[in-house]
Protein backbone atom coordinates (compact mmCIF):
# COMPACT_ATOMS: atom_id res chain seq x y z
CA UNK A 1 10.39 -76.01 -1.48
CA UNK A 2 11.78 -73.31 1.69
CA UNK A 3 15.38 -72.19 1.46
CA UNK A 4 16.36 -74.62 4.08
CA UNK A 5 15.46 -77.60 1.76
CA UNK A 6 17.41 -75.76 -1.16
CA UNK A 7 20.21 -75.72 0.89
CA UNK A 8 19.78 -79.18 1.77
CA UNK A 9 19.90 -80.31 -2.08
CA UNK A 10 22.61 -77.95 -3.08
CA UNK A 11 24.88 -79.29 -0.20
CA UNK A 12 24.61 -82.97 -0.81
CA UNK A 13 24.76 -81.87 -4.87
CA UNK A 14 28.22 -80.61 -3.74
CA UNK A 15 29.25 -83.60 -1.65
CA UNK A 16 27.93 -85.94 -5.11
CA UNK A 17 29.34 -84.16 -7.48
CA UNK A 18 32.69 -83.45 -6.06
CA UNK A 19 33.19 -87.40 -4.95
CA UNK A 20 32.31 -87.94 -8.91
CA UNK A 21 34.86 -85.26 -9.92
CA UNK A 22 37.81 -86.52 -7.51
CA UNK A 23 36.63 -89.93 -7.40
CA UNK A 24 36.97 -89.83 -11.64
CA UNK A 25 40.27 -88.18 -11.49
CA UNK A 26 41.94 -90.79 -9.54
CA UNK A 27 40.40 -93.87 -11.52
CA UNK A 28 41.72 -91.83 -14.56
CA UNK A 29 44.77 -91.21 -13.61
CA UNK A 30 45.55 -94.84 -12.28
CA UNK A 31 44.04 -97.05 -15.07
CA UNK A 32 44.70 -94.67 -17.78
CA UNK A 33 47.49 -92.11 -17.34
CA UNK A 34 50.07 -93.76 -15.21
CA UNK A 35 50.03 -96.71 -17.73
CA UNK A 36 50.29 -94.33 -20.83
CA UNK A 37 52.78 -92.14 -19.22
CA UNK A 38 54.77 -95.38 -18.40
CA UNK A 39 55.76 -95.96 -22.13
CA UNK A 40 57.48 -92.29 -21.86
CA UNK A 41 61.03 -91.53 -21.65
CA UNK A 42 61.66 -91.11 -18.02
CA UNK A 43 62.52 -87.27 -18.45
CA UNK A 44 59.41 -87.03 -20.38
CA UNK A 45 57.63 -89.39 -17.65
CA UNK A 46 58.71 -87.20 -14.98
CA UNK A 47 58.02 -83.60 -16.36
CA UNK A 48 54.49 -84.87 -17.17
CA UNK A 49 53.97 -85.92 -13.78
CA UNK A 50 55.27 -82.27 -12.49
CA UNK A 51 52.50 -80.49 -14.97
CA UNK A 52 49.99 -83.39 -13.85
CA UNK A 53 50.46 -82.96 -9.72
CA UNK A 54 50.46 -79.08 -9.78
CA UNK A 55 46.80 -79.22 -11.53
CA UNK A 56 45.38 -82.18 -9.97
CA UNK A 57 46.75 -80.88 -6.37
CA UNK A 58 44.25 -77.74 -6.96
CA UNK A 59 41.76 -80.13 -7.33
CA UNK A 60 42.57 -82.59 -4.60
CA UNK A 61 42.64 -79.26 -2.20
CA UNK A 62 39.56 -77.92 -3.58
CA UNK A 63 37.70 -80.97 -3.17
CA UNK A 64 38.85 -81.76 0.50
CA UNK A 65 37.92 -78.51 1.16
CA UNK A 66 34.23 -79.30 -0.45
CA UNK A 67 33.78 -82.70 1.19
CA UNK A 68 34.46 -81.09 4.68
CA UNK A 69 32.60 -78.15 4.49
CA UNK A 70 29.37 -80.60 2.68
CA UNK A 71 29.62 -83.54 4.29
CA UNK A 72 29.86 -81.49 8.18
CA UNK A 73 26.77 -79.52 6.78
CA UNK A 74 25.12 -82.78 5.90
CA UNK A 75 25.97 -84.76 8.63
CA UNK A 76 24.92 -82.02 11.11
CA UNK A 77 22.03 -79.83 9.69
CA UNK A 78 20.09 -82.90 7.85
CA UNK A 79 21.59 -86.55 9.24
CA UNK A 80 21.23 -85.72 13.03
CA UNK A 81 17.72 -84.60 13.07
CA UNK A 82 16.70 -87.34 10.81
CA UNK A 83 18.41 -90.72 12.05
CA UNK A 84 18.30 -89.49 15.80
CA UNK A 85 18.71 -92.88 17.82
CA UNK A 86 19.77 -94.79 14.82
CA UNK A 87 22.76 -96.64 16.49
CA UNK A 88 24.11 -98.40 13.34
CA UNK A 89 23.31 -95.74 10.27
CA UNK A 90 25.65 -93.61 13.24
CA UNK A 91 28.25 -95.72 13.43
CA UNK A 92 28.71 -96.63 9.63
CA UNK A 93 28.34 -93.00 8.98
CA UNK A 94 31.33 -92.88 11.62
CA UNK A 95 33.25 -95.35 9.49
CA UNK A 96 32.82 -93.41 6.82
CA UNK A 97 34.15 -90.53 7.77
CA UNK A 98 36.77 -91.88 9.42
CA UNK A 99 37.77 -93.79 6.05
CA UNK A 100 37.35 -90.22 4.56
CA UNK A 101 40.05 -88.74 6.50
CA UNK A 102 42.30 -91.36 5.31
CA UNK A 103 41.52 -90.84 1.61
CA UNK A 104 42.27 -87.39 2.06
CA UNK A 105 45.83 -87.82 3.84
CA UNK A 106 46.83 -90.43 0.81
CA UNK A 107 45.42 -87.50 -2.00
CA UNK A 108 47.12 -84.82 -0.38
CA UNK A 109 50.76 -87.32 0.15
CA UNK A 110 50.01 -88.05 -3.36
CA UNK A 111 50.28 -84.57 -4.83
CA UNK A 112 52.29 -83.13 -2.22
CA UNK A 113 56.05 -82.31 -1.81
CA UNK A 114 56.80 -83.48 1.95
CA UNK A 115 59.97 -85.14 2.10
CA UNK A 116 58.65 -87.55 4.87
CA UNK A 117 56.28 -89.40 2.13
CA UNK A 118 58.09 -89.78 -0.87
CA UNK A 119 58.25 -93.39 -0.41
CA UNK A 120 54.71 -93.34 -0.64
CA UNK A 121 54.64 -91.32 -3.96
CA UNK A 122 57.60 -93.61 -5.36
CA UNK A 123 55.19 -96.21 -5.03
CA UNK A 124 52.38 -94.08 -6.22
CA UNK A 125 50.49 -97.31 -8.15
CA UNK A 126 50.08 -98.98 -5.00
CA UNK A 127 48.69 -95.92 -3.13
CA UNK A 128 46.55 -94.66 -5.59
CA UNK A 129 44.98 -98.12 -5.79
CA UNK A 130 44.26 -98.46 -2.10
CA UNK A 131 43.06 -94.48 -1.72
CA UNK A 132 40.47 -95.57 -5.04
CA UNK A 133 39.42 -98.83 -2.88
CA UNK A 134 38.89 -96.86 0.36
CA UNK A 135 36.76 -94.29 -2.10
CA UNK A 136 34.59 -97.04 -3.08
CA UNK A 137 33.63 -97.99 0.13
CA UNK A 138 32.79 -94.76 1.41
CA UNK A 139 30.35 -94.69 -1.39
CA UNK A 140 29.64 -98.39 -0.76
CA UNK A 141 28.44 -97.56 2.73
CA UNK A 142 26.86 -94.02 1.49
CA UNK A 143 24.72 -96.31 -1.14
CA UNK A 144 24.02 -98.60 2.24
CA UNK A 145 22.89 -95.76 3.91
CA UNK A 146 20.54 -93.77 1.62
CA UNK A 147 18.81 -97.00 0.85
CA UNK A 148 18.50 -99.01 4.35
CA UNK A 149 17.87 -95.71 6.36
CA UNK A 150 16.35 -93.29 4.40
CA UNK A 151 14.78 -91.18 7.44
CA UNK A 152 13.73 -91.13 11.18
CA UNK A 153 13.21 -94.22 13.04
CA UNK A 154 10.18 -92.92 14.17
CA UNK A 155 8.69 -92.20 11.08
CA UNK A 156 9.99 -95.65 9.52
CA UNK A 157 8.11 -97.16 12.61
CA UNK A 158 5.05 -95.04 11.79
CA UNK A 159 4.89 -96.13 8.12
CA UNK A 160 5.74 -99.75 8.92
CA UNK A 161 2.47 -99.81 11.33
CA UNK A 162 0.34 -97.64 8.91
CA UNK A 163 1.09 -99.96 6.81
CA UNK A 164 -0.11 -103.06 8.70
CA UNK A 165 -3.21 -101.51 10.21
């Protein structure tokens, strides 16, 4: 294996592991801590919230920070070369970066201290709910992806007529 193939691995490891890590976070925090924290005094409600956000924002950051700096890498140094032509893996992969961008406005709302979208964090159920659905189908269409258009076109087209002959 070259260094350019490490690199490969260790960048989509990244992208995995860091949709896993924020991915688990927000499940966790919806289905299991807002619920829990719900049967708390609302002084004690809100002060665990406070403690909560000002981790969880580090992570949210970090992870953004991650996903653009993998999936860019990814998308540029090994998904161009290898799907080049491939009108629909590049337009999914377009949807799924654009739904990507929206996951990461609705984190950072969620943990930050704007004025202009505390509506959104009074309501923080509903939005964490919607920014775990659009998470699912990025890795919905990721899943699609890998499996449906593993590499070139031109070497699918070259195994697919190997395979007649």
């Amino acid at each position: 294996m070259d260094s350019i193939e490490i690199l490969n691995v260790a960048s989509r490891w990244v992208h995995i592991a860091t949709a896993i890590v924020v991915l688990g976070g927000a499940v966790f925090m919806r289905f299991v801590l807002q619920p829990a924290a719900e049967q708390l005094p609302q002084a004690e409600h809100d002060r665990l919230r406070g403690l909560i956000v000002s981790r969880w924002k580090k992570v949210v950051m970090g992870g953004i920070a991650l996903f653009l700096a993998s999936g860019f890498y990814n998308y540029l140094v090994v998904a161009i070369p290898k799907h080049h032509g491939d009108k629909l893996y590049h337009a999914l992969l377009g949807v799924k970066i654009i739904t990507a961008f929206a996951v990461f406005f609705l984190a950072s709302v969620l943990v930050g201290r704007s004025a202009r979208f505390e509506s959104l964090r009074r309501d923080r159920k509903k939005w964490l709910l919607i920014l775990i659905v659009l998470a699912f189908a990025i890795v919905l269409i990721s899943s699609f992806l890998k499996v449906t258009h593993p590499g070139t076109t031109a070497s699918r087209q070259e195994s697919t007529s190997s395979a007649v002959d």
